[in-house]
Protein backbone atom coordinates (compact mmCIF):
# COMPACT_ATOMS: atom_id res chain seq x y z
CA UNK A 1 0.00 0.00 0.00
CA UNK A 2 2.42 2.28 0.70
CA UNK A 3 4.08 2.05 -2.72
CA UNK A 4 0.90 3.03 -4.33
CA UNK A 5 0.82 5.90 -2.09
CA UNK A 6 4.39 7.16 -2.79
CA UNK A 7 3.32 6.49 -6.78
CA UNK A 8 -0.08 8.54 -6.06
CA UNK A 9 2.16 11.45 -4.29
CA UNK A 10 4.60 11.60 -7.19
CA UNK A 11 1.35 12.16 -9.46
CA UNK A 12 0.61 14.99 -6.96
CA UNK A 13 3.22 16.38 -7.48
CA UNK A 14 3.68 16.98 -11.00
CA UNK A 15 -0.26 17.44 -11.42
CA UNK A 16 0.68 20.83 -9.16
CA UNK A 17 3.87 21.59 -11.22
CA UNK A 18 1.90 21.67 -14.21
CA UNK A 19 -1.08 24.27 -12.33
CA UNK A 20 1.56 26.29 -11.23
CA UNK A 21 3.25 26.46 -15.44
CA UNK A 22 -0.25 27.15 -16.35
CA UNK A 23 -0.50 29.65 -14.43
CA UNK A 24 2.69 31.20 -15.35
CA UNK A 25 2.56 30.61 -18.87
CA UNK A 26 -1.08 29.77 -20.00
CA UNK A 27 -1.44 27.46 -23.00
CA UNK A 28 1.92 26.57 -24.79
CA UNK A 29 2.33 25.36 -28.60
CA UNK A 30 5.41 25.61 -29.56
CA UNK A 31 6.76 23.39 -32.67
CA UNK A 32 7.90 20.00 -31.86
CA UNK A 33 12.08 20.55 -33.91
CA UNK A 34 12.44 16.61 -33.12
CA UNK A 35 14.06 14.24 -35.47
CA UNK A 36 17.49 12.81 -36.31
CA UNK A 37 19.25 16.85 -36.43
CA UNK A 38 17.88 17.74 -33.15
CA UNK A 39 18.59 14.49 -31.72
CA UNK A 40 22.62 15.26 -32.22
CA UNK A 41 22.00 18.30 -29.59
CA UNK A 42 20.90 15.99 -27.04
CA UNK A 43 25.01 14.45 -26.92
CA UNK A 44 26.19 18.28 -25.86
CA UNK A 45 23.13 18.34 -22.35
CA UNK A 46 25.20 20.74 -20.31
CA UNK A 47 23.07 23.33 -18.72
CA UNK A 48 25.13 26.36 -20.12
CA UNK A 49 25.04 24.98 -23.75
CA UNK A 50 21.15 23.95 -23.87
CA UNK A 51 21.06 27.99 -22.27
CA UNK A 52 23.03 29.33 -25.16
CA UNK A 53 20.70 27.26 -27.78
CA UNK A 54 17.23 27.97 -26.39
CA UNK A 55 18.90 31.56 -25.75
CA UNK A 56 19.48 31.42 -29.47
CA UNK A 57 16.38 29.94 -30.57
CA UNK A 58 14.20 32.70 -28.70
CA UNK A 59 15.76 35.41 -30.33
CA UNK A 60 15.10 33.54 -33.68
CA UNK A 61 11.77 33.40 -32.35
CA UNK A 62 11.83 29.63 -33.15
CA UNK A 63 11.68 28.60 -29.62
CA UNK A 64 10.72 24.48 -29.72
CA UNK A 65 9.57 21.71 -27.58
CA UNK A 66 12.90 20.10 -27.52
CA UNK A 67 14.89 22.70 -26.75
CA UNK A 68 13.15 23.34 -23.20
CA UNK A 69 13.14 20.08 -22.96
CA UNK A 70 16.59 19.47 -23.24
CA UNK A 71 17.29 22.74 -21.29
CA UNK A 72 15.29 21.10 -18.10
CA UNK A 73 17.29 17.72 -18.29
CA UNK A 74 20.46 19.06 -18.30
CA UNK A 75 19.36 21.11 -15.34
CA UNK A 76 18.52 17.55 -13.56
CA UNK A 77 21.46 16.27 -14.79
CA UNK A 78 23.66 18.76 -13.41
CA UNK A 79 22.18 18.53 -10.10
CA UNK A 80 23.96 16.78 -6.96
CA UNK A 81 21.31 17.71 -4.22
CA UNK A 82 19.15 14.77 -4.01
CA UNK A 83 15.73 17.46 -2.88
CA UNK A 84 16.86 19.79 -5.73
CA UNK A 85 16.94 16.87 -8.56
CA UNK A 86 13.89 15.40 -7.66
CA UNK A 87 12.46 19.02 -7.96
CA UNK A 88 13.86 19.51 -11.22
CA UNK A 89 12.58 16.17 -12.38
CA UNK A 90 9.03 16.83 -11.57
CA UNK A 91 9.49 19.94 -13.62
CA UNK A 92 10.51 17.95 -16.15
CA UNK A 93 7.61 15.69 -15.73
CA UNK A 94 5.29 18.17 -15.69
CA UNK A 95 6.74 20.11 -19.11
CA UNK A 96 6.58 16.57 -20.44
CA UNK A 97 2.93 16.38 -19.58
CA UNK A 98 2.11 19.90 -20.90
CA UNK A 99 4.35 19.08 -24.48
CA UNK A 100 1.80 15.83 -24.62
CA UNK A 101 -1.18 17.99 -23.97
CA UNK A 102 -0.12 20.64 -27.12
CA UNK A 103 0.69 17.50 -29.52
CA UNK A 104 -3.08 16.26 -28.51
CA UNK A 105 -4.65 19.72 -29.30
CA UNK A 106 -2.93 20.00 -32.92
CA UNK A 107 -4.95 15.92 -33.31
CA UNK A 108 -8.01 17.64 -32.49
CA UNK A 109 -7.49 20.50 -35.01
């Protein structure tokens, strides 16, 4: 029982991270940039480089999907502090959850 409760609580958790982005933010669609070219970015996740790219793609206004993406996991991945990762993994979570909900409004469309 209590595993279903810790499973339950992570749930919680990234069910609030994803109120509090909507809040921030409001509805997101940015374009997906996924495929074999953008997959060659993902070998360089340091947080400073996935910075300078989505730093790059926003003032090409062609801010993507995968870049924040990518900029959020190297954030986790750069983090030692056990509270801090798990933090920055439910934010991944929860961008991961709001990327899912954009790619099911363009189905509807």
């Amino acid at each position: 029982m209590s595993e279903v409760r810790n499973f339950l609580s992570v749930f919680d958790d990234v069910r609030a991270e994803r109120v509090r982005q909507m809040k921030l933010w409001g509805e997101q669609n940015w374009p997906n940039k996924t495929g074999p070219q953008w997959a060659r970015k993902s070998l360089y996740l340091n947080p400073h480089q996935m910075k300078v790219w989505n730093e790059e793609d926003k003032a090409a206004r062609s801010h993507s999907w995968a870049m924040i993406f990518l900029e959020e996991v190297a954030e986790a991945l750069a983090e030692e502090n056990e509270e801090r990762l798990r933090g920055e993994l439910v934010q991944v979570a929860a961008l991961t959850v709001q990327w899912i909900e954009c790619l099911n409004r363009r189905r509807k469309k």
